[in-house]
PDB file of N, CA and C in Angstrom:
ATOM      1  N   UNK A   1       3.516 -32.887  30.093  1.00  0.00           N
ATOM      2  CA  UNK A   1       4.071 -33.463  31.302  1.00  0.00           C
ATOM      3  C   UNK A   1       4.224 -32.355  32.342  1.00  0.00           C
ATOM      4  N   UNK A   2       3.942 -32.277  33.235  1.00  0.00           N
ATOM      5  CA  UNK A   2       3.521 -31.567  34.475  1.00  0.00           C
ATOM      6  C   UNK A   2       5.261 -31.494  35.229  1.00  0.00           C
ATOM      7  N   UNK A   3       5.657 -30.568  35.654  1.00  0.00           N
ATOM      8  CA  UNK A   3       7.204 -30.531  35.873  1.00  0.00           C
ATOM      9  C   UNK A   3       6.986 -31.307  37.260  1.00  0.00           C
ATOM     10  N   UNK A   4       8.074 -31.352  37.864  1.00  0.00           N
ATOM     11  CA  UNK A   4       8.353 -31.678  39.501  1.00  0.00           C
ATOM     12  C   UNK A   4       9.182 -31.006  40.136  1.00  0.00           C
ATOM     13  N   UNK A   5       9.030 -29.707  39.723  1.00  0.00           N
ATOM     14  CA  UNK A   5       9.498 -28.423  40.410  1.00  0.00           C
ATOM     15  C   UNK A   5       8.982 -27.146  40.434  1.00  0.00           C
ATOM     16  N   UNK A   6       7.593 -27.261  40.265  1.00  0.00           N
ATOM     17  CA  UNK A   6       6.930 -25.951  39.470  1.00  0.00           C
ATOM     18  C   UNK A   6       7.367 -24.809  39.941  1.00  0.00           C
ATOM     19  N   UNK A   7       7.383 -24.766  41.593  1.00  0.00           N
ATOM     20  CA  UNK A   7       8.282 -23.386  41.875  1.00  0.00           C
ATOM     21  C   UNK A   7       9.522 -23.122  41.296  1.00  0.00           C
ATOM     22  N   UNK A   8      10.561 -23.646  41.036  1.00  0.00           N
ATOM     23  CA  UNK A   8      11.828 -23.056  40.798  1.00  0.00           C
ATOM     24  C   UNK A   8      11.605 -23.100  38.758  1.00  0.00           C
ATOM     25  N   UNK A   9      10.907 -23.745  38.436  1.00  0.00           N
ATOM     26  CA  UNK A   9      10.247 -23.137  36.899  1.00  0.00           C
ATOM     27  C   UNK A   9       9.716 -21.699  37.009  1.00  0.00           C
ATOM     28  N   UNK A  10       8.757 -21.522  37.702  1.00  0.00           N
ATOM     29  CA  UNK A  10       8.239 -20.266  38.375  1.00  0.00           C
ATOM     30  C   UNK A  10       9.540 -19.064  38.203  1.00  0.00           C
ATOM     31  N   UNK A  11       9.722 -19.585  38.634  1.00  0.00           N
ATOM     32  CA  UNK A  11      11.490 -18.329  39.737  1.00  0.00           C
ATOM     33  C   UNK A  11      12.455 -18.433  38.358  1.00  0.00           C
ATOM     34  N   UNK A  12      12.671 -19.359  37.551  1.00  0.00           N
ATOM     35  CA  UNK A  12      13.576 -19.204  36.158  1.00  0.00           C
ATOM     36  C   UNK A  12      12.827 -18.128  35.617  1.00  0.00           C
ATOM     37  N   UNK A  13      11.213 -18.725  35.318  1.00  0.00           N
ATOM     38  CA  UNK A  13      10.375 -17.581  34.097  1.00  0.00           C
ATOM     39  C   UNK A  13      10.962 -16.706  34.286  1.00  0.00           C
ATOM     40  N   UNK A  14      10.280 -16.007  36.011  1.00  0.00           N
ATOM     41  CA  UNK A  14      10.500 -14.913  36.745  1.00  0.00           C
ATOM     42  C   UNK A  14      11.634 -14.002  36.489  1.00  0.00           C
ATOM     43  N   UNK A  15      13.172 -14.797  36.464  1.00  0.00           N
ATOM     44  CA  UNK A  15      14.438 -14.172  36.382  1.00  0.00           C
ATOM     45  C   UNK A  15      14.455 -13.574  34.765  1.00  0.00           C
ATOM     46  N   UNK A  16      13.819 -15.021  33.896  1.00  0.00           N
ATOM     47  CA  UNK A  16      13.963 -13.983  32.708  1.00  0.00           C
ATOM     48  C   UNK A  16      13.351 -13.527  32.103  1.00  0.00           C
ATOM     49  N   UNK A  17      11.844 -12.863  32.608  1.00  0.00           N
ATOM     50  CA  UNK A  17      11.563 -11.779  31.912  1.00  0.00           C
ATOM     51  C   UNK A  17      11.934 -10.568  32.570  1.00  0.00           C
ATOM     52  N   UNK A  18      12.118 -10.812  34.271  1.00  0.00           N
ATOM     53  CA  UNK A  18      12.811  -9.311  34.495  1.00  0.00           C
ATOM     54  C   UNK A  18      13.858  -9.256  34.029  1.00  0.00           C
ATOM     55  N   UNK A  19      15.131  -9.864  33.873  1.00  0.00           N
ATOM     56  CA  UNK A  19      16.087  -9.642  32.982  1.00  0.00           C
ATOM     57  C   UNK A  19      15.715  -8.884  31.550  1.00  0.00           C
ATOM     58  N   UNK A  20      14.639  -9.390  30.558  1.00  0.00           N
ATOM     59  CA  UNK A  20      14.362  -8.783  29.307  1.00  0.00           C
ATOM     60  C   UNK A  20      14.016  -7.533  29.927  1.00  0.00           C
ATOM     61  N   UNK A  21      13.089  -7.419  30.697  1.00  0.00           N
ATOM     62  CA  UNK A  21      12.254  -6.059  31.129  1.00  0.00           C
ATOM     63  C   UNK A  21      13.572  -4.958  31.430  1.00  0.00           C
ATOM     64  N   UNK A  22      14.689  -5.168  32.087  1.00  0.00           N
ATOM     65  CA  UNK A  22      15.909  -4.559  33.055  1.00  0.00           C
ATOM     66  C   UNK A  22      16.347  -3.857  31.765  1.00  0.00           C
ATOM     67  N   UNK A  23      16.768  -5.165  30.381  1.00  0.00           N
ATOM     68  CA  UNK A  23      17.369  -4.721  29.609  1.00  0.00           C
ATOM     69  C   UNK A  23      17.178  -3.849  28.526  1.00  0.00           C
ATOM     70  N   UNK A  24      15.493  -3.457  28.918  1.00  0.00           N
ATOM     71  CA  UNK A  24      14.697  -2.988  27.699  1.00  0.00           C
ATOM     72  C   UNK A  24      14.067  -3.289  26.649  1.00  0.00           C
ATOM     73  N   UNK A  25      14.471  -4.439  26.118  1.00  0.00           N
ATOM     74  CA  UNK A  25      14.216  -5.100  25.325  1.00  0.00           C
ATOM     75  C   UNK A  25      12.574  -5.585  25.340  1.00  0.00           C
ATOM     76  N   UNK A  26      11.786  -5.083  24.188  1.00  0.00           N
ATOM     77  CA  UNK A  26      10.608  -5.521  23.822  1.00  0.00           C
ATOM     78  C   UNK A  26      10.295  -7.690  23.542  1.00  0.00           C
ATOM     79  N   UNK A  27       8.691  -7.749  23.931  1.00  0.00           N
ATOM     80  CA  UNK A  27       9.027  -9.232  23.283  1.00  0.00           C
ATOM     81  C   UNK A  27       9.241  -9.075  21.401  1.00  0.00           C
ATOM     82  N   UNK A  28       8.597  -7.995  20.922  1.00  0.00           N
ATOM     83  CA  UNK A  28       9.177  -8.248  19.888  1.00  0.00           C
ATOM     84  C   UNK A  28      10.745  -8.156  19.764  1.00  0.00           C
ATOM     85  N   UNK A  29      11.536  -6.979  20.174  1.00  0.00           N
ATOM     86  CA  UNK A  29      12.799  -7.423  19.426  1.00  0.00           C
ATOM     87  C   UNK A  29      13.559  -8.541  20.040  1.00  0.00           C
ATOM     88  N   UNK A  30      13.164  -8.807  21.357  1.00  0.00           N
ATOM     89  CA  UNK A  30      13.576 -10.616  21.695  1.00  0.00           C
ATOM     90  C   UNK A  30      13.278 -11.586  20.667  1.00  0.00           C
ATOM     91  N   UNK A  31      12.255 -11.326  20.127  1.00  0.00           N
ATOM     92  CA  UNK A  31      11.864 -12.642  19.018  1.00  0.00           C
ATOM     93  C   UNK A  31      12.427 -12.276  17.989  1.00  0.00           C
ATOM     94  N   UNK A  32      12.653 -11.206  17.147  1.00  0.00           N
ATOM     95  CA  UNK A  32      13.683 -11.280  16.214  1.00  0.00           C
ATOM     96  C   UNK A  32      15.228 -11.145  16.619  1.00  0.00           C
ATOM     97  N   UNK A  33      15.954 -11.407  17.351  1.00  0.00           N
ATOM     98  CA  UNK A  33      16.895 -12.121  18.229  1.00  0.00           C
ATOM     99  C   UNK A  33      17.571 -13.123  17.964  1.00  0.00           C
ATOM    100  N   UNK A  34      16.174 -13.758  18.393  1.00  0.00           N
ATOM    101  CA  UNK A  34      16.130 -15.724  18.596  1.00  0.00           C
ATOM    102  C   UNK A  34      15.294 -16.197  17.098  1.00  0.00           C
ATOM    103  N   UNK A  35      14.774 -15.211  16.442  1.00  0.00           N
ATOM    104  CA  UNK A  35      14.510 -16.001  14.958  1.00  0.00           C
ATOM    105  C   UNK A  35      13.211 -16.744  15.122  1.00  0.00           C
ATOM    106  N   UNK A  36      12.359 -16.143  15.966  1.00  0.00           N
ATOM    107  CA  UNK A  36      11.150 -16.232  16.144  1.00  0.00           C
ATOM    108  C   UNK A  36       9.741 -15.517  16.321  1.00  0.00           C
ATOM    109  N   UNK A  37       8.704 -15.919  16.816  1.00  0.00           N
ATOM    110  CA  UNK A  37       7.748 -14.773  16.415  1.00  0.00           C
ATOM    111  C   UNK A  37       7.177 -14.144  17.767  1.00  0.00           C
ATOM    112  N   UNK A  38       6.501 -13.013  18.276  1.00  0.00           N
ATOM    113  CA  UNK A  38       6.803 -12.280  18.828  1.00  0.00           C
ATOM    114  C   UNK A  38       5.821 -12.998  20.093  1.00  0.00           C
ATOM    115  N   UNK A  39       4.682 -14.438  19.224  1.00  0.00           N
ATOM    116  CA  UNK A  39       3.550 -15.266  20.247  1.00  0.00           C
ATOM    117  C   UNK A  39       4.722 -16.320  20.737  1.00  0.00           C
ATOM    118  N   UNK A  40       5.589 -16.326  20.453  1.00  0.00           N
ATOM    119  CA  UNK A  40       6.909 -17.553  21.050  1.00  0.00           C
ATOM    120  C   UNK A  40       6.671 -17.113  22.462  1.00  0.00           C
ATOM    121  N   UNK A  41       7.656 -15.642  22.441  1.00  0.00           N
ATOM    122  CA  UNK A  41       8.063 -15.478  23.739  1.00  0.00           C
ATOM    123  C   UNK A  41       6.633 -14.853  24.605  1.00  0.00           C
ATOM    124  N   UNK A  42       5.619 -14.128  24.299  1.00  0.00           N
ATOM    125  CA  UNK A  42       4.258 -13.832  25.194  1.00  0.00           C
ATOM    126  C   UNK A  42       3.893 -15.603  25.536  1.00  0.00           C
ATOM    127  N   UNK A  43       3.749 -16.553  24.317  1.00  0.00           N
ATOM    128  CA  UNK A  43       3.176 -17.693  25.171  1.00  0.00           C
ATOM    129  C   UNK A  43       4.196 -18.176  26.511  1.00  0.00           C
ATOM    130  N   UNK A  44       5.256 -18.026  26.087  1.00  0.00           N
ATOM    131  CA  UNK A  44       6.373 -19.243  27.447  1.00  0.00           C
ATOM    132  C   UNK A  44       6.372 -17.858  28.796  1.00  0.00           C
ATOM    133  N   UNK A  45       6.099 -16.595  28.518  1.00  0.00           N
ATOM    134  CA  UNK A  45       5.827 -15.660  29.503  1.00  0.00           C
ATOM    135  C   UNK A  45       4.925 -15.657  30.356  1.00  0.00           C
ATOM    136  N   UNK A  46       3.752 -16.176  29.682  1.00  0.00           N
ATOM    137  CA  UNK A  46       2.784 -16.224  30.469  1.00  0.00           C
ATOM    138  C   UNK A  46       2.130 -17.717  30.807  1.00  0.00           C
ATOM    139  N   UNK A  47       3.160 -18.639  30.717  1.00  0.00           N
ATOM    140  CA  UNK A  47       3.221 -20.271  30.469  1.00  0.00           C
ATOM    141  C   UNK A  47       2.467 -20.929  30.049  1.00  0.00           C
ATOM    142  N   UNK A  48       1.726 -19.905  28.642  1.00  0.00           N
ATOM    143  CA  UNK A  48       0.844 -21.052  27.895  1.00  0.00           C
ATOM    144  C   UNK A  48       1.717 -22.438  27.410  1.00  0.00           C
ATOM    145  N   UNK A  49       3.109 -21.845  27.172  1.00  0.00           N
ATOM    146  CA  UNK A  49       4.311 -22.821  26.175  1.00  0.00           C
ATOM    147  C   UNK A  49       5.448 -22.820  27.690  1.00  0.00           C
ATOM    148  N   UNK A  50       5.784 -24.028  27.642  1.00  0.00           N
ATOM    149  CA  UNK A  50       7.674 -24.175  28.758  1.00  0.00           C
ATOM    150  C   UNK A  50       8.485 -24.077  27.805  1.00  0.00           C
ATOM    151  N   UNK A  51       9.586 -23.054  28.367  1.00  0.00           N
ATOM    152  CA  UNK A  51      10.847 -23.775  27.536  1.00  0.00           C
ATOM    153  C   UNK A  51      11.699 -24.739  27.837  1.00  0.00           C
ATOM    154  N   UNK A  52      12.314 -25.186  27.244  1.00  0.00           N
ATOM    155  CA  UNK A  52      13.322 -26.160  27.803  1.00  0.00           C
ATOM    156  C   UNK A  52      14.463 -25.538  27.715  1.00  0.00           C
ATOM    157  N   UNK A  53      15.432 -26.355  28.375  1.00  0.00           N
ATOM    158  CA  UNK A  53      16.775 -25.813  28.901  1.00  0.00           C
ATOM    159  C   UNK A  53      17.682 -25.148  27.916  1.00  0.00           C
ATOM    160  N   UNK A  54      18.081 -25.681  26.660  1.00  0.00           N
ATOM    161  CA  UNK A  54      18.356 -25.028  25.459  1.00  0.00           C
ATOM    162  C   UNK A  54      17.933 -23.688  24.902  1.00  0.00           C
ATOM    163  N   UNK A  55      16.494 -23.951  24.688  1.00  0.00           N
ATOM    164  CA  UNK A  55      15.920 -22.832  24.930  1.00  0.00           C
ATOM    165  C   UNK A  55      16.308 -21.512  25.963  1.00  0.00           C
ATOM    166  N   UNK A  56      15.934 -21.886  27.268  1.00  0.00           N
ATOM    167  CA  UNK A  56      15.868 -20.593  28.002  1.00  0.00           C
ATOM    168  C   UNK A  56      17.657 -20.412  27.984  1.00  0.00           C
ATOM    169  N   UNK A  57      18.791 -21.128  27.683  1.00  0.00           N
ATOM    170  CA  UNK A  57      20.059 -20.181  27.666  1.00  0.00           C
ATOM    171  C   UNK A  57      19.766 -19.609  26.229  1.00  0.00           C
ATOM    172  N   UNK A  58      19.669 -19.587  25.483  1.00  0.00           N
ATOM    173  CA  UNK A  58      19.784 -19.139  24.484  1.00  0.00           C
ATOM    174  C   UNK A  58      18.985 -17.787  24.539  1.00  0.00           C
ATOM    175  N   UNK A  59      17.533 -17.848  24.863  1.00  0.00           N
ATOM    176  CA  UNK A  59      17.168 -16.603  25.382  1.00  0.00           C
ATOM    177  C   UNK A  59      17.706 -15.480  26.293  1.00  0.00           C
ATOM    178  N   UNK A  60      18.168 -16.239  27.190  1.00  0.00           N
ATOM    179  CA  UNK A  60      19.316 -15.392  28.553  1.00  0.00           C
ATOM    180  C   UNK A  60      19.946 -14.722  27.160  1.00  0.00           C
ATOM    181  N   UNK A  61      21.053 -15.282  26.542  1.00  0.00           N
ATOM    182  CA  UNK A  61      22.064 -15.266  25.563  1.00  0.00           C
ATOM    183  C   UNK A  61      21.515 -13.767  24.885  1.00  0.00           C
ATOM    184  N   UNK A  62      20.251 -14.251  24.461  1.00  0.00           N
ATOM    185  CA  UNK A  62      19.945 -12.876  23.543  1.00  0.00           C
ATOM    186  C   UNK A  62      19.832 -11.805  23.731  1.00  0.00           C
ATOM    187  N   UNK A  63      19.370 -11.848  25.454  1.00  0.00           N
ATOM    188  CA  UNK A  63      18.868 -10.416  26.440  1.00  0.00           C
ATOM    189  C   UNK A  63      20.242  -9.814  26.950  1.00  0.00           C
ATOM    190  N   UNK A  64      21.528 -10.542  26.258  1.00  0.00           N
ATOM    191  CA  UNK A  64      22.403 -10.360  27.147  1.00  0.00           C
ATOM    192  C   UNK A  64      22.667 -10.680  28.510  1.00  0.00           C
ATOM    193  N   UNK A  65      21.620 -11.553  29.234  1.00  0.00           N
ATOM    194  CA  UNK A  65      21.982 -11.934  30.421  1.00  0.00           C
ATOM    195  C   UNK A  65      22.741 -13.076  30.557  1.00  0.00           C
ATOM    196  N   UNK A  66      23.841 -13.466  31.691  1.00  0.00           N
ATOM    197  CA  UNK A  66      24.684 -14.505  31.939  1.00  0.00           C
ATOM    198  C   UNK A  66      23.389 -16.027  32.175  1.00  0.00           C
ATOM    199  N   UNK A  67      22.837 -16.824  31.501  1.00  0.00           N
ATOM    200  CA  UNK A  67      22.174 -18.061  31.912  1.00  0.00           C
ATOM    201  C   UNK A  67      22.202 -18.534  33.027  1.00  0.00           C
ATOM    202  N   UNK A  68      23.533 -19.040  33.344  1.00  0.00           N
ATOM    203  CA  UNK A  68      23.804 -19.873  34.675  1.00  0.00           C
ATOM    204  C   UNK A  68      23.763 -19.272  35.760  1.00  0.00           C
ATOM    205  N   UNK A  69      23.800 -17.592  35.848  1.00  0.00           N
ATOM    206  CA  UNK A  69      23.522 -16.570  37.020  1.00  0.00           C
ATOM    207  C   UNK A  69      21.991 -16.297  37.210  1.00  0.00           C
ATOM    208  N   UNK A  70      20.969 -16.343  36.244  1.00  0.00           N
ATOM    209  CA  UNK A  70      19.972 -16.052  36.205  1.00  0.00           C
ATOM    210  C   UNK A  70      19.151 -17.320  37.141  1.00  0.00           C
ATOM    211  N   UNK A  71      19.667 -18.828  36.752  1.00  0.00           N
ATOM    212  CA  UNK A  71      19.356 -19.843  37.056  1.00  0.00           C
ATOM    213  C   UNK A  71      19.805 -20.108  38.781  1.00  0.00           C
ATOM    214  N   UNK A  72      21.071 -19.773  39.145  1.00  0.00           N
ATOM    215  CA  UNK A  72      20.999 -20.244  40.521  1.00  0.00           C
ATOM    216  C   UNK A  72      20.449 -18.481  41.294  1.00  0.00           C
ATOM    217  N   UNK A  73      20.151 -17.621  40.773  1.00  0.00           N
ATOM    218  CA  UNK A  73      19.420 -16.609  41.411  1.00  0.00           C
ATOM    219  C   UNK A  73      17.771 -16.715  41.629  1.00  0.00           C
ATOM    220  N   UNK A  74      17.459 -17.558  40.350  1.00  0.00           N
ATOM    221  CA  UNK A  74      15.949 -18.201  40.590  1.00  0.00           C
ATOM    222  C   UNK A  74      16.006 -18.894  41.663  1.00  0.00           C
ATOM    223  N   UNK A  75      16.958 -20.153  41.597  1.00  0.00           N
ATOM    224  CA  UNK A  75      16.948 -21.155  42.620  1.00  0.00           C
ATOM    225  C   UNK A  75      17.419 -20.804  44.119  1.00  0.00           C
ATOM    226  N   UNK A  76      17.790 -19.319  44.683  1.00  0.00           N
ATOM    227  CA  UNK A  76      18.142 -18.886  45.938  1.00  0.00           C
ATOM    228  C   UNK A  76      16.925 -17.984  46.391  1.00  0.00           C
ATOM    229  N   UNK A  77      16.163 -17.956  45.441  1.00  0.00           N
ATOM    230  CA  UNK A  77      15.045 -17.270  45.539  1.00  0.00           C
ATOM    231  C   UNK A  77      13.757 -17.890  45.792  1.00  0.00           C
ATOM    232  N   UNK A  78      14.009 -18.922  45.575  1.00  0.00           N
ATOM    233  CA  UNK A  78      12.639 -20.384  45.779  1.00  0.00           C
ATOM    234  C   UNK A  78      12.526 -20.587  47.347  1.00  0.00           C
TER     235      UNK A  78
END
């Protein structure tokens, strides 16, 4: 299903891989983190895979970044 916001999907990705990148954090040790494998997070990076909303806090969560700050900083940025 094709979103109906692709830019501000765009601008989330965006916030959190520079967030991972800021924090240092490799995609591998993000994926052992979140209890996954290291093609999880390269596919939804480079949007072979979306995450969904569950998903991307939980990722925020792992990088140590605040979710809901990452999200309206995407969306002031659109």
């Amino acid at each position: 299903m094709a979103s109906t916001q692709p830019d501000l999907y765009k601008a989330l990705l965006q916030a959190l891989i520079l967030a991972r990148k800021d924090a240092g954090i490799t995609q591998v040790e993000l994926a052992a983190r979140i209890g996954r494998r290291q093609t999880f997070v390269s596919k939804y990076e480079t949007e072979e895979r979306r995450l969904d909303v569950a998903e991307y806090i939980a990722i925020a969560r792992a990088i140590g970044a605040e979710p809901f700050e990452l999200m309206r900083s995407a969306e002031a940025t659109r």
